[in-house]
Protein backbone atom coordinates (compact mmCIF):
# COMPACT_ATOMS: atom_id res chain seq x y z
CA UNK A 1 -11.64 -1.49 10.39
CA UNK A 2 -10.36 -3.51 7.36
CA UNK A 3 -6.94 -1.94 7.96
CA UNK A 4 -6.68 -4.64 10.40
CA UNK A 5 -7.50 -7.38 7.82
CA UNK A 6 -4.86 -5.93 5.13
CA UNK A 7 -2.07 -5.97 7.97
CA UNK A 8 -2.69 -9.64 8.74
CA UNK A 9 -2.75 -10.61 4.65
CA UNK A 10 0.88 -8.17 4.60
CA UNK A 11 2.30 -10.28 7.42
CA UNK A 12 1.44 -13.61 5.79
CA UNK A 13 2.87 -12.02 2.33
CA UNK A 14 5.87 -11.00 4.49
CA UNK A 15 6.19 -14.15 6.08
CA UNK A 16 6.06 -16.57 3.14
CA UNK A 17 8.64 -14.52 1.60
CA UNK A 18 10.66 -14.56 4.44
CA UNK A 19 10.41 -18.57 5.03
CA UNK A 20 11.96 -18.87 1.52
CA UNK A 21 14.86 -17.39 2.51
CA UNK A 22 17.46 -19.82 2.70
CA UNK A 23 19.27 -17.08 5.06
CA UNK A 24 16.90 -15.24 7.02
CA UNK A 25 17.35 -11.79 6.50
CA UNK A 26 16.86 -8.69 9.24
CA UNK A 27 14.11 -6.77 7.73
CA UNK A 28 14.30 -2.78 8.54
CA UNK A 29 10.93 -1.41 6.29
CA UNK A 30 8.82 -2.58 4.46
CA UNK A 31 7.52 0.21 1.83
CA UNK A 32 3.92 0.09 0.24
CA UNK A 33 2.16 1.39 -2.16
CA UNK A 34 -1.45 2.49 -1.04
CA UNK A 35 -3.72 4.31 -3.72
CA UNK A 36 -6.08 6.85 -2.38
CA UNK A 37 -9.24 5.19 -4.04
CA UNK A 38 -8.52 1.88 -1.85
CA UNK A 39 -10.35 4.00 1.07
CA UNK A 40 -7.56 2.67 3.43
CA UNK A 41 -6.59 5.21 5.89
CA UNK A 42 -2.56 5.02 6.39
CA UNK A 43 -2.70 6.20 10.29
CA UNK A 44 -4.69 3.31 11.13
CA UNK A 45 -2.73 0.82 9.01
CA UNK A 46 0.06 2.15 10.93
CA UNK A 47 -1.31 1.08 14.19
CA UNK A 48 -2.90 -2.21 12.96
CA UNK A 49 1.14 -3.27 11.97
CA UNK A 50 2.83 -1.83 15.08
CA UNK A 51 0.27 -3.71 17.25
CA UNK A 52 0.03 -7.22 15.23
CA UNK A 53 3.45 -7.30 14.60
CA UNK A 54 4.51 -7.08 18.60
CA UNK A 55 6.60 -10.20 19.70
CA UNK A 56 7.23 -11.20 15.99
CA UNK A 57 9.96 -11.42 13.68
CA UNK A 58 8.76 -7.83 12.06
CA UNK A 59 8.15 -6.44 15.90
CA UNK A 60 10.35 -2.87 15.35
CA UNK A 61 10.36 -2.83 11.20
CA UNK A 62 9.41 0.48 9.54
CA UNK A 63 5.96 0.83 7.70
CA UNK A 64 6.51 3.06 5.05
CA UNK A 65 3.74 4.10 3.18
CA UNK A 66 3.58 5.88 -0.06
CA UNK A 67 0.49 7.37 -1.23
CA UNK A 68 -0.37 7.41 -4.86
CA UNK A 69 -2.83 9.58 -6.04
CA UNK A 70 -6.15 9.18 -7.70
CA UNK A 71 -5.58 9.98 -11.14
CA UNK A 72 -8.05 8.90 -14.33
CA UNK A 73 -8.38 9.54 -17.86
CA UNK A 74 -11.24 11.15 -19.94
CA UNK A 75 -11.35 9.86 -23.19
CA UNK A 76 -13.36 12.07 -25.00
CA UNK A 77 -10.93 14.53 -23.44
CA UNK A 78 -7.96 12.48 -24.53
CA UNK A 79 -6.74 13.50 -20.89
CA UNK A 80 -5.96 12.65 -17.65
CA UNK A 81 -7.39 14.07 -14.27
CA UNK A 82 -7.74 13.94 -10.77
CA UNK A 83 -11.08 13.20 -9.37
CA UNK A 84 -11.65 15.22 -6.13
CA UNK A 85 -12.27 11.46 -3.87
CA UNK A 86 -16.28 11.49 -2.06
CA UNK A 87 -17.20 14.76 -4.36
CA UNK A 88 -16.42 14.95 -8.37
CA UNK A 89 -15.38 11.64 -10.14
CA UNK A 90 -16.22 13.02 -13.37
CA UNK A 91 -14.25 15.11 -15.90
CA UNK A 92 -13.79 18.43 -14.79
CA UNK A 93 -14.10 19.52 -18.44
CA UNK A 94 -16.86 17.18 -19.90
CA UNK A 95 -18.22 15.47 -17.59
CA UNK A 96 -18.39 12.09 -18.60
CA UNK A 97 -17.89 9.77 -15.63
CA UNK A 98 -15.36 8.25 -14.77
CA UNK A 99 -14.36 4.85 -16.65
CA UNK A 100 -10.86 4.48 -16.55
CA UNK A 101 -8.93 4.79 -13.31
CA UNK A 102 -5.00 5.20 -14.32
CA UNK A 103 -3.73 4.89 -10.41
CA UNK A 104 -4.90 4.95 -7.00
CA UNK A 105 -6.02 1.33 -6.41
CA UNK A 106 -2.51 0.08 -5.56
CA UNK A 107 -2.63 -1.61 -2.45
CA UNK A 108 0.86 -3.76 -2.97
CA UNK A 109 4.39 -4.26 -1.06
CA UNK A 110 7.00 -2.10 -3.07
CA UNK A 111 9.66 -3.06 -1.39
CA UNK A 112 11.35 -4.42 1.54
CA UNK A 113 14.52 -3.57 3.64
CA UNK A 114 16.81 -5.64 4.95
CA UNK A 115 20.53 -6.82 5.68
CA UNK A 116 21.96 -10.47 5.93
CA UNK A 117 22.79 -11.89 9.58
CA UNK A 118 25.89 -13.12 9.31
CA UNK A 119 25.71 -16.00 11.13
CA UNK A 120 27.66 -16.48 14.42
């Protein structure tokens, strides 16, 4: 289950950004980006982050994934596509393989939530 893996790299990525802050922030979500040609499955991501992050600093944050699609371009077409993932990566027209992937390899931290503590 590599979905385990990629949670422990987000937290470190997380946690160096939050260790920079000169005022630590309350972080609500965290939004990413996850392609659908990365072969990571969002459900179990989801579990590998609720169960790592338990008695942390991110224990309760929001995982909010957004899936980007698969999407390439023929150029002997001069178009783009969508390659049906495990069945068809060619053109559906031509038929030339595929060469040049346009999205769906994103694996990256769009975003993340959160509100200054004002201290007490």
């Amino acid at each position: 289950m590599h979905e385990t893996d990629m949670t422990k790299a987000l937290i470190m990525t997380v946690q160096d950004w939050f260790d920079q802050q000169t005022v630590k922030p309350k972080i609500t979500k965290i939004h990413l980006l996850v392609g659908q040609f990365t072969c990571v499955e969002p459900m179990s991501l989801q579990f590998a982050f609720e169960v790592q992050t338990k008695q942390t600093f991110l224990e309760g944050v929001e995982l909010v994934i957004k899936d980007v699609p698969l999407v390439a371009y023929c150029h002997p077409c001069q178009a783009e596509y969508r390659p049906e993932i495990g069945s068809q990566y060619s053109c559906p027209t031509c038929r030339s393989p595929m060469e040049d992937i346009r999205s769906g390899r994103e694996l990256k931290i769009d975003r993340i939530e959160h509100h200054q503590c004002t201290p007490v």
